[in-house]
Protein backbone atom coordinates (compact mmCIF):
# COMPACT_ATOMS: atom_id res chain seq x y z
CA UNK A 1 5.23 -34.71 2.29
CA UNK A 2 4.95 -34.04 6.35
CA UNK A 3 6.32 -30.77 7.31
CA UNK A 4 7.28 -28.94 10.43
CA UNK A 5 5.93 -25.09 10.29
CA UNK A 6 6.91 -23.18 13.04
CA UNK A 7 5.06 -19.26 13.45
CA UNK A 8 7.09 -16.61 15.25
CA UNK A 9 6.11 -13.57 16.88
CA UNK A 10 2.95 -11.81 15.63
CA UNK A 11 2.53 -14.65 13.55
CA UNK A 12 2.45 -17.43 16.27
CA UNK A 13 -0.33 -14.84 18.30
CA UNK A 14 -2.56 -14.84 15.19
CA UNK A 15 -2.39 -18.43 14.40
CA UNK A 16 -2.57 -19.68 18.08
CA UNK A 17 0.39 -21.91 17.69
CA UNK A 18 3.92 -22.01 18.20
CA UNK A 19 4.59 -24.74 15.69
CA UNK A 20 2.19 -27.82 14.19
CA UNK A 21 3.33 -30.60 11.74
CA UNK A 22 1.44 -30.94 8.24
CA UNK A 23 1.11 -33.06 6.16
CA UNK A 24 1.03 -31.15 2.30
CA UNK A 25 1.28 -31.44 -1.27
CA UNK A 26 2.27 -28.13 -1.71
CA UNK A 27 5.50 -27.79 -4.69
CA UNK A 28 6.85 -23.95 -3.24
CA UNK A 29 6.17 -22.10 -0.18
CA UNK A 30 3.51 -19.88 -2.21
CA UNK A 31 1.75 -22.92 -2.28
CA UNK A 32 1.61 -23.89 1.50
CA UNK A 33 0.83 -20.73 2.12
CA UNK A 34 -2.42 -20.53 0.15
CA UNK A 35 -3.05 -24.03 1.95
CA UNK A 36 -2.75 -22.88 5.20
CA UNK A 37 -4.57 -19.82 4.64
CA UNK A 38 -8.04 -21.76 2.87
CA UNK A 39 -7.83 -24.16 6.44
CA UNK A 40 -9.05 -21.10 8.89
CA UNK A 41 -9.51 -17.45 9.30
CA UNK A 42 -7.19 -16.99 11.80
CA UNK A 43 -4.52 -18.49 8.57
CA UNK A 44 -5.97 -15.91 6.32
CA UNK A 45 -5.31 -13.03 8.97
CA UNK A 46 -1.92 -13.88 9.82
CA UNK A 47 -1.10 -14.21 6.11
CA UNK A 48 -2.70 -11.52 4.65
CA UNK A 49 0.13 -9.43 3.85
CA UNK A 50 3.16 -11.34 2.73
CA UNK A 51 5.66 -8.26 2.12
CA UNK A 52 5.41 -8.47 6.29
CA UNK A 53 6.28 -12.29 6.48
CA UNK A 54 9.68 -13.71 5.90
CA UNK A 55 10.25 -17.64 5.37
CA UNK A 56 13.00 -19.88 6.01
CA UNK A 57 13.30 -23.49 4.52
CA UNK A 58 15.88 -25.28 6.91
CA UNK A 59 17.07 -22.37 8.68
CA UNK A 60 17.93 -20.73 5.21
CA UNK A 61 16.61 -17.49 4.00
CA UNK A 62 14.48 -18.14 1.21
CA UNK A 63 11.37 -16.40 -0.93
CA UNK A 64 7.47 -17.55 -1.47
CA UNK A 65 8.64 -19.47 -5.28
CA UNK A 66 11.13 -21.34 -3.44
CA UNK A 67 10.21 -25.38 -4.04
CA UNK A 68 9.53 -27.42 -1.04
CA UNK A 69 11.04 -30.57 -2.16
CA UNK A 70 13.28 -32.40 0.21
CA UNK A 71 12.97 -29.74 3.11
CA UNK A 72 11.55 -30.50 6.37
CA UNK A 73 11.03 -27.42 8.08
CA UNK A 74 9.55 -24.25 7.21
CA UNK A 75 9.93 -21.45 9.44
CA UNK A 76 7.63 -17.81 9.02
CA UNK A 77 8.65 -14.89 10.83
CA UNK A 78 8.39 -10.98 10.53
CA UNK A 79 10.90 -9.00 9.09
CA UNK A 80 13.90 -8.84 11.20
CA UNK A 81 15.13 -5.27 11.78
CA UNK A 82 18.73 -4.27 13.56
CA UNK A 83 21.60 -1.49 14.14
């Protein structure tokens, strides 16, 4: 399946891109992850700690075990905080 991954904020600094497409066989987001973090160093570094990476599959909140199947974007981001 082709994907669009888009990196945000100290994520998108590490990696060196804003968003890229790929093209994956990945079944869940753990998955991707540990594809996109075997391609390059600069992967492994941004990913490195995943209790300080949120994902969302569509726009939609979701967690690393969440399947991939029939979604088109996947969006990584630090944890939001607000008041």
């Amino acid at each position: 399946m082709t994907l669009d991954i888009l990196y945000f904020a100290w994520l998108r600094e590490r990696i060196g891109l804003p968003r890229e497409t790929v093209t994956t066989e990945a079944a869940t987001v753990a998955d991707l992850v540990a594809e996109l973090s075997a391609r390059e160093d600069r992967y492994a570094l941004a990913f490195s700690d995943l209790s300080a990476v949120r994902v969302a599959l569509d726009q939609d909140l979701a967690d690393f075990d969440a399947p991939l199947a029939g979604v088109r974007e996947v969006a990584f981001f630090p944890p939001m905080t607000g008041g």
